[in-house]
N, C-alpha and C. Protein backbone atom coordinates (compact mmCIF):
# COMPACT_ATOMS: atom_id res chain seq x y z
N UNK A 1 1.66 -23.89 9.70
CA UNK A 1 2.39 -23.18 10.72
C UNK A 1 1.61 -22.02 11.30
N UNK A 2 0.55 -21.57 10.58
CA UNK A 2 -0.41 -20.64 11.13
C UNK A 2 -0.36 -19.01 11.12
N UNK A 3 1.04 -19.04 10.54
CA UNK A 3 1.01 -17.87 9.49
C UNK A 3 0.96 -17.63 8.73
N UNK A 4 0.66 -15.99 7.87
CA UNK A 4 -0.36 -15.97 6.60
C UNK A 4 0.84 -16.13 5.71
N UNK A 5 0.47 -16.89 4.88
CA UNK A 5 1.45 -17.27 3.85
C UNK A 5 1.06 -17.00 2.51
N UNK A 6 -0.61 -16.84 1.92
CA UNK A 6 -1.55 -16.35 1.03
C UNK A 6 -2.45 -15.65 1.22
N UNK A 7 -2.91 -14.70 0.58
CA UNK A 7 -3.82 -13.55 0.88
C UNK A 7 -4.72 -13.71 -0.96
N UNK A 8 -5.86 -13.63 -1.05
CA UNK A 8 -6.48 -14.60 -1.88
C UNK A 8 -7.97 -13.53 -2.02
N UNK A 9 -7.82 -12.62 -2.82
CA UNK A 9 -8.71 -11.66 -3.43
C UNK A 9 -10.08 -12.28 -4.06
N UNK A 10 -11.76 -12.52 -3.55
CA UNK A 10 -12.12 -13.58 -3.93
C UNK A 10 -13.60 -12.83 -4.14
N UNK A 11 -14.53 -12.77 -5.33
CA UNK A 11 -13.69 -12.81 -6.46
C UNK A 11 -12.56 -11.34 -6.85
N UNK A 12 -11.91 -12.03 -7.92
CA UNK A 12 -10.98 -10.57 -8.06
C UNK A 12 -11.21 -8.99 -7.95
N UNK A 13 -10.51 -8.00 -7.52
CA UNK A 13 -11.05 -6.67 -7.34
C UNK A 13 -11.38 -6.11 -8.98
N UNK A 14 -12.57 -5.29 -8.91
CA UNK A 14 -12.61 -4.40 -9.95
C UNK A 14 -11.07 -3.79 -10.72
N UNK A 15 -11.84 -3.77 -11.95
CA UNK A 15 -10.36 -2.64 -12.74
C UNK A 15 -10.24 -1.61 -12.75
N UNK A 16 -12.23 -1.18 -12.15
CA UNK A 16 -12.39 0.34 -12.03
C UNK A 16 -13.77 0.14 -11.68
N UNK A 17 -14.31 1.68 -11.25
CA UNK A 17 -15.03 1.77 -10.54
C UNK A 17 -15.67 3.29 -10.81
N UNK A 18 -16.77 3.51 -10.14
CA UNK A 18 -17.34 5.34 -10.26
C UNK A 18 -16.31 6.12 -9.35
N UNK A 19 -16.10 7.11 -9.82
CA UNK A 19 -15.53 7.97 -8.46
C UNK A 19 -16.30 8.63 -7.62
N UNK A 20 -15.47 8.27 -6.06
CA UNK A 20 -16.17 8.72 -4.90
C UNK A 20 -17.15 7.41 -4.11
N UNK A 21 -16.96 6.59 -5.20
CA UNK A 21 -17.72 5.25 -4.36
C UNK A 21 -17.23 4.37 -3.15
N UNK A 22 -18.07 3.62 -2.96
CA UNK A 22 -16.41 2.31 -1.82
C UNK A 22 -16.70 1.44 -2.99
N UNK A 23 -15.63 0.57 -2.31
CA UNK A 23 -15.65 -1.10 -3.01
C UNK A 23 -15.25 -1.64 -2.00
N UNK A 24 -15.87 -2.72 -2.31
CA UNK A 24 -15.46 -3.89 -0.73
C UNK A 24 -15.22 -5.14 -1.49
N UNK A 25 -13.69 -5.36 -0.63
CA UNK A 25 -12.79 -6.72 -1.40
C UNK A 25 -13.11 -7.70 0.09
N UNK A 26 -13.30 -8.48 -0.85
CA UNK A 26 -13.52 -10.09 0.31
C UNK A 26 -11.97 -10.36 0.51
N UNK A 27 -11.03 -10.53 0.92
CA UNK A 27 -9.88 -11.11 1.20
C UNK A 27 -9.84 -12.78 1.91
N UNK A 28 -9.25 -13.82 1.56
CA UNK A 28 -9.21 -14.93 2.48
C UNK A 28 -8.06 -15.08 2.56
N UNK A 29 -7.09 -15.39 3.90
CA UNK A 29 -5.74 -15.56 4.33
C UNK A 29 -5.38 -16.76 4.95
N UNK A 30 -4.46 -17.46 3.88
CA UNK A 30 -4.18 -18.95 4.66
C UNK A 30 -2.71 -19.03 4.81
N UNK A 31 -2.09 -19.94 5.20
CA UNK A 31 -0.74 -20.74 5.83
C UNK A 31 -0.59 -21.11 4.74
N UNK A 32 0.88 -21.65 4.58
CA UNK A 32 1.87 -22.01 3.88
C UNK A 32 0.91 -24.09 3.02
N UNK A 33 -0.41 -24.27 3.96
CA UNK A 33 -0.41 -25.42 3.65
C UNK A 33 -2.36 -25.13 3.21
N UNK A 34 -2.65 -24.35 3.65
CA UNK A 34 -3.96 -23.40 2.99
C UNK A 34 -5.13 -23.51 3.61
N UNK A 35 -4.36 -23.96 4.81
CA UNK A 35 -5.48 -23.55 6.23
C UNK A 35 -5.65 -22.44 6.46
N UNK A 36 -6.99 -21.80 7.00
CA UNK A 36 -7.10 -20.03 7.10
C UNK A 36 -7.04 -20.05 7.98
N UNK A 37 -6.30 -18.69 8.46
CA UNK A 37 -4.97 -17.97 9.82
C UNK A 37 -6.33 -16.63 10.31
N UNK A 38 -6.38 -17.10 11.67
CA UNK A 38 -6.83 -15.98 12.39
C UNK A 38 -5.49 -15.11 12.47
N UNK A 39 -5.77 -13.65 11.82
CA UNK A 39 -4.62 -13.10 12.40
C UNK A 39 -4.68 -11.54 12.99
N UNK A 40 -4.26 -10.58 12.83
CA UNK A 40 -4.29 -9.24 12.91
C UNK A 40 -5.39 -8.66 11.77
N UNK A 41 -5.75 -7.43 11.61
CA UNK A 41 -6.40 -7.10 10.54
C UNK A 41 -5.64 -6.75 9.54
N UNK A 42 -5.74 -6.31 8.56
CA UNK A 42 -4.50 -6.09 7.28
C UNK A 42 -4.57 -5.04 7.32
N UNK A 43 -3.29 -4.60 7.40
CA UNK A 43 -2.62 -3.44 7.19
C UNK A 43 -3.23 -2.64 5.46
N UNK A 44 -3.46 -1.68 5.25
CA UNK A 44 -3.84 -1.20 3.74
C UNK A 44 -3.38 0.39 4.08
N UNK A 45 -2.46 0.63 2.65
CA UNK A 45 -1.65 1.68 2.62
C UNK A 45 -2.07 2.36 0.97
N UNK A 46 -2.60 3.36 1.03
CA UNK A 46 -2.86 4.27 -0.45
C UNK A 46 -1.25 4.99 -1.17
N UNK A 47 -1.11 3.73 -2.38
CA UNK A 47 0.36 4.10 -2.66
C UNK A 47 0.20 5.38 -3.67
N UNK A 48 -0.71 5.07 -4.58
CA UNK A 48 -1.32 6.43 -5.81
C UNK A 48 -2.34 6.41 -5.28
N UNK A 49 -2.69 7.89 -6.05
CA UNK A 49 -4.02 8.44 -6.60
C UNK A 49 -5.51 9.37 -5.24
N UNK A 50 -6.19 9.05 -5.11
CA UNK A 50 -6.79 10.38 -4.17
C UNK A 50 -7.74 9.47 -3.45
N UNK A 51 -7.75 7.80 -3.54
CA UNK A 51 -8.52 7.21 -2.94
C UNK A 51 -8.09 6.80 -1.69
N UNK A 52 -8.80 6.16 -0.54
CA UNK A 52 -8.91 6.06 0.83
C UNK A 52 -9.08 5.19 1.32
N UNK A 53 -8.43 4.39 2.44
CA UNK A 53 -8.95 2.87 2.86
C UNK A 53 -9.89 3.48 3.97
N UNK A 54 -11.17 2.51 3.85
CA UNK A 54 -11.97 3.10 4.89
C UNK A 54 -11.99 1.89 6.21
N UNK A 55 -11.94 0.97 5.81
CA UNK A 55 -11.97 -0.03 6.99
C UNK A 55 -12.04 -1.73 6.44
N UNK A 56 -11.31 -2.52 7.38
CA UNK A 56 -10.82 -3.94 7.46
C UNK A 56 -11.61 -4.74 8.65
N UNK A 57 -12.80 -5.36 8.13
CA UNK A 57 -13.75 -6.17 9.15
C UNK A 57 -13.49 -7.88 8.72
N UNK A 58 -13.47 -8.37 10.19
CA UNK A 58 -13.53 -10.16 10.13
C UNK A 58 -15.07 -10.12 9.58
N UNK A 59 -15.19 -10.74 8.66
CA UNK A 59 -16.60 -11.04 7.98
C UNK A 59 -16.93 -12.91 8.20
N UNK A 60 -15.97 -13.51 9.02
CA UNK A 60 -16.71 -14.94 8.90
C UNK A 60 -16.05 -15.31 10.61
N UNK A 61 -17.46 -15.33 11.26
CA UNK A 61 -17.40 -16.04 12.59
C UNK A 61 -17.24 -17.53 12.80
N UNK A 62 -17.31 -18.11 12.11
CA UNK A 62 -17.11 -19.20 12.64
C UNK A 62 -15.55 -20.20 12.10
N UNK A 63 -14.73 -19.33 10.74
CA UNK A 63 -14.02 -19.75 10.06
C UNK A 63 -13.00 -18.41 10.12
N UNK A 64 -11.70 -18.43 10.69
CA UNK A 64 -10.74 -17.06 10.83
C UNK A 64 -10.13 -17.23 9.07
N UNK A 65 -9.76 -16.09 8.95
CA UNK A 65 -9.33 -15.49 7.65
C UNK A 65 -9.62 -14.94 6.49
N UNK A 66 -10.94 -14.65 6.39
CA UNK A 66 -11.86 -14.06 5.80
C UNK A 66 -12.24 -12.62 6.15
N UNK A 67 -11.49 -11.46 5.25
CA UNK A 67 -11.69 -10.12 5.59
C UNK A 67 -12.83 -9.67 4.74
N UNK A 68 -13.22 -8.10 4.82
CA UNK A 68 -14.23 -7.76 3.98
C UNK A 68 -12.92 -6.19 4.01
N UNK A 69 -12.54 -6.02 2.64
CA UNK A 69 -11.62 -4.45 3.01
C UNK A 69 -12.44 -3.35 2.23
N UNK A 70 -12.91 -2.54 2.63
CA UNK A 70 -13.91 -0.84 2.49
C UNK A 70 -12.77 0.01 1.91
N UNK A 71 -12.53 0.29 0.43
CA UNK A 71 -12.20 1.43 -0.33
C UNK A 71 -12.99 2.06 -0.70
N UNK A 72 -12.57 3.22 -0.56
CA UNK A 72 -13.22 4.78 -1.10
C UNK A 72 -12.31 5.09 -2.36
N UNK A 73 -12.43 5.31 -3.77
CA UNK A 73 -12.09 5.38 -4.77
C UNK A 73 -12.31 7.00 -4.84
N UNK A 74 -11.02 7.29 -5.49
CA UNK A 74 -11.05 9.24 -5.47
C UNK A 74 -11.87 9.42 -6.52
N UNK A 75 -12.09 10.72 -6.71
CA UNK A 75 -12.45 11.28 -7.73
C UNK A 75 -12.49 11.83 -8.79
N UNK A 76 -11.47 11.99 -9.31
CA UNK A 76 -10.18 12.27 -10.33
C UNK A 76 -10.72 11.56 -11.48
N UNK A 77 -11.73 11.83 -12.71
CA UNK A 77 -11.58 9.95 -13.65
C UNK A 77 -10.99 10.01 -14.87
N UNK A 78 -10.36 8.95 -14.60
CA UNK A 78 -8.86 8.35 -15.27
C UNK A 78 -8.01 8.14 -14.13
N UNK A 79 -8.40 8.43 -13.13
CA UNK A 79 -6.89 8.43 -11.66
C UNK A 79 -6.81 6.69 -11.15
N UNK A 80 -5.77 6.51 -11.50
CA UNK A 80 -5.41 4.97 -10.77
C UNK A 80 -5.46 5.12 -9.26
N UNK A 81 -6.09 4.53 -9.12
CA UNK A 81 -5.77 4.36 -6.76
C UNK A 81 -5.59 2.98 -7.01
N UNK A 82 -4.45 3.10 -6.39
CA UNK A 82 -3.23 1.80 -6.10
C UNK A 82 -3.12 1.66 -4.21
N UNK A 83 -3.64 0.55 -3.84
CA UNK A 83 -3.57 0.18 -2.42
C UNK A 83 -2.60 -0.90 -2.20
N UNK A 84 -2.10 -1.29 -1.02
CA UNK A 84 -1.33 -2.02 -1.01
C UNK A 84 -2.26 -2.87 0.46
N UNK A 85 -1.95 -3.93 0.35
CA UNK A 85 -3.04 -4.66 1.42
C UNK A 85 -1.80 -5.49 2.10
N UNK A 86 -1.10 -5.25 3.33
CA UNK A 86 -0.15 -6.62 4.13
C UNK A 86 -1.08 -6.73 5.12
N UNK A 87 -0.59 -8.41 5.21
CA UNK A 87 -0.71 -9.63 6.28
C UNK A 87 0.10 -10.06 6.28
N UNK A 88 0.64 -9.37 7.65
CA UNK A 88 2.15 -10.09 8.15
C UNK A 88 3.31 -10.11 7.09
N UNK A 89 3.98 -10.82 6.40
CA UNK A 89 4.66 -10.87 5.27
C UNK A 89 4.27 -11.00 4.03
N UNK A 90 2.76 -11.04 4.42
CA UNK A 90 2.46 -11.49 2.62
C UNK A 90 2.09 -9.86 2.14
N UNK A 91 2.12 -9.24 1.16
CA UNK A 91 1.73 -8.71 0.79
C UNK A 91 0.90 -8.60 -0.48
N UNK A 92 -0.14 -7.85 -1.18
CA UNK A 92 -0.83 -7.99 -2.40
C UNK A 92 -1.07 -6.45 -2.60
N UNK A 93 -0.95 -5.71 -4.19
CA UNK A 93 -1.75 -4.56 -4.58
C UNK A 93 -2.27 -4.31 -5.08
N UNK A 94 -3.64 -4.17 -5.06
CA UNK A 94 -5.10 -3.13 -5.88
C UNK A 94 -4.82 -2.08 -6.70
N UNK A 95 -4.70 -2.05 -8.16
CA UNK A 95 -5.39 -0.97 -8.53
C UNK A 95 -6.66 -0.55 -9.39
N UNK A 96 -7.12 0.09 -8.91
CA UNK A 96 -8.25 0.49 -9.22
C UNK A 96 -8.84 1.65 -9.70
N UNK A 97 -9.00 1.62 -11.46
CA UNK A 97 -9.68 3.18 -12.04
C UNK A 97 -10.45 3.64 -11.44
N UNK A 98 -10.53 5.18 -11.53
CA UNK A 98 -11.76 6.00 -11.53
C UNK A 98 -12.53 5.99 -12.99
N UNK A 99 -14.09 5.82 -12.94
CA UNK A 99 -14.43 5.74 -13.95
C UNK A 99 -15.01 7.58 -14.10
């Protein structure tokens, strides 16, 4: 149907990380039948902790649904940064130590 129906973390995000670094999550977004959905960029919202979404790039030209998402991890270590990543209705959340 061509809306995102899965959002597909690939490979999985870190459990943690240095503080003050980025991390960059590959995201792939498919339909209800697991065809990948050109769609909007994903929404990413910092629910805990002191880290930062820095930016949401299409990383595959020739195939839609393939994001690359840029976190900035706070600096705090021991601090959970918890992101929340929507596409359209699907939603998924990151968290991620400061080491």
């Amino acid at each position: 149907n061509g809306q995102p129906a899965v959002a597909t973390f690939i490979p999985s995000p870190p459990t943690s990380a240095s503080g003050g670094s980025t991390v960059d999550l590959t995201m792939l977004v498919t339909d209800a039948i697991g065809a990948t959905v050109a769609s909007e960029a994903p929404r990413v919202t910092v629910l805990e902790g002191s880290g930062d979404f820095v930016s949401a790039t299409s990383i595959d030209t020739n195939y839609a649904g393939y994001w690359r998402i840029r976190l900035r991890i706070g600096s705090v270590s021991g601090q959970v940064n918890r992101f929340r990543v929507e596409m359209g209705s699907v939603v998924r959340e990151v968290s991620i130590r400061t080491r």
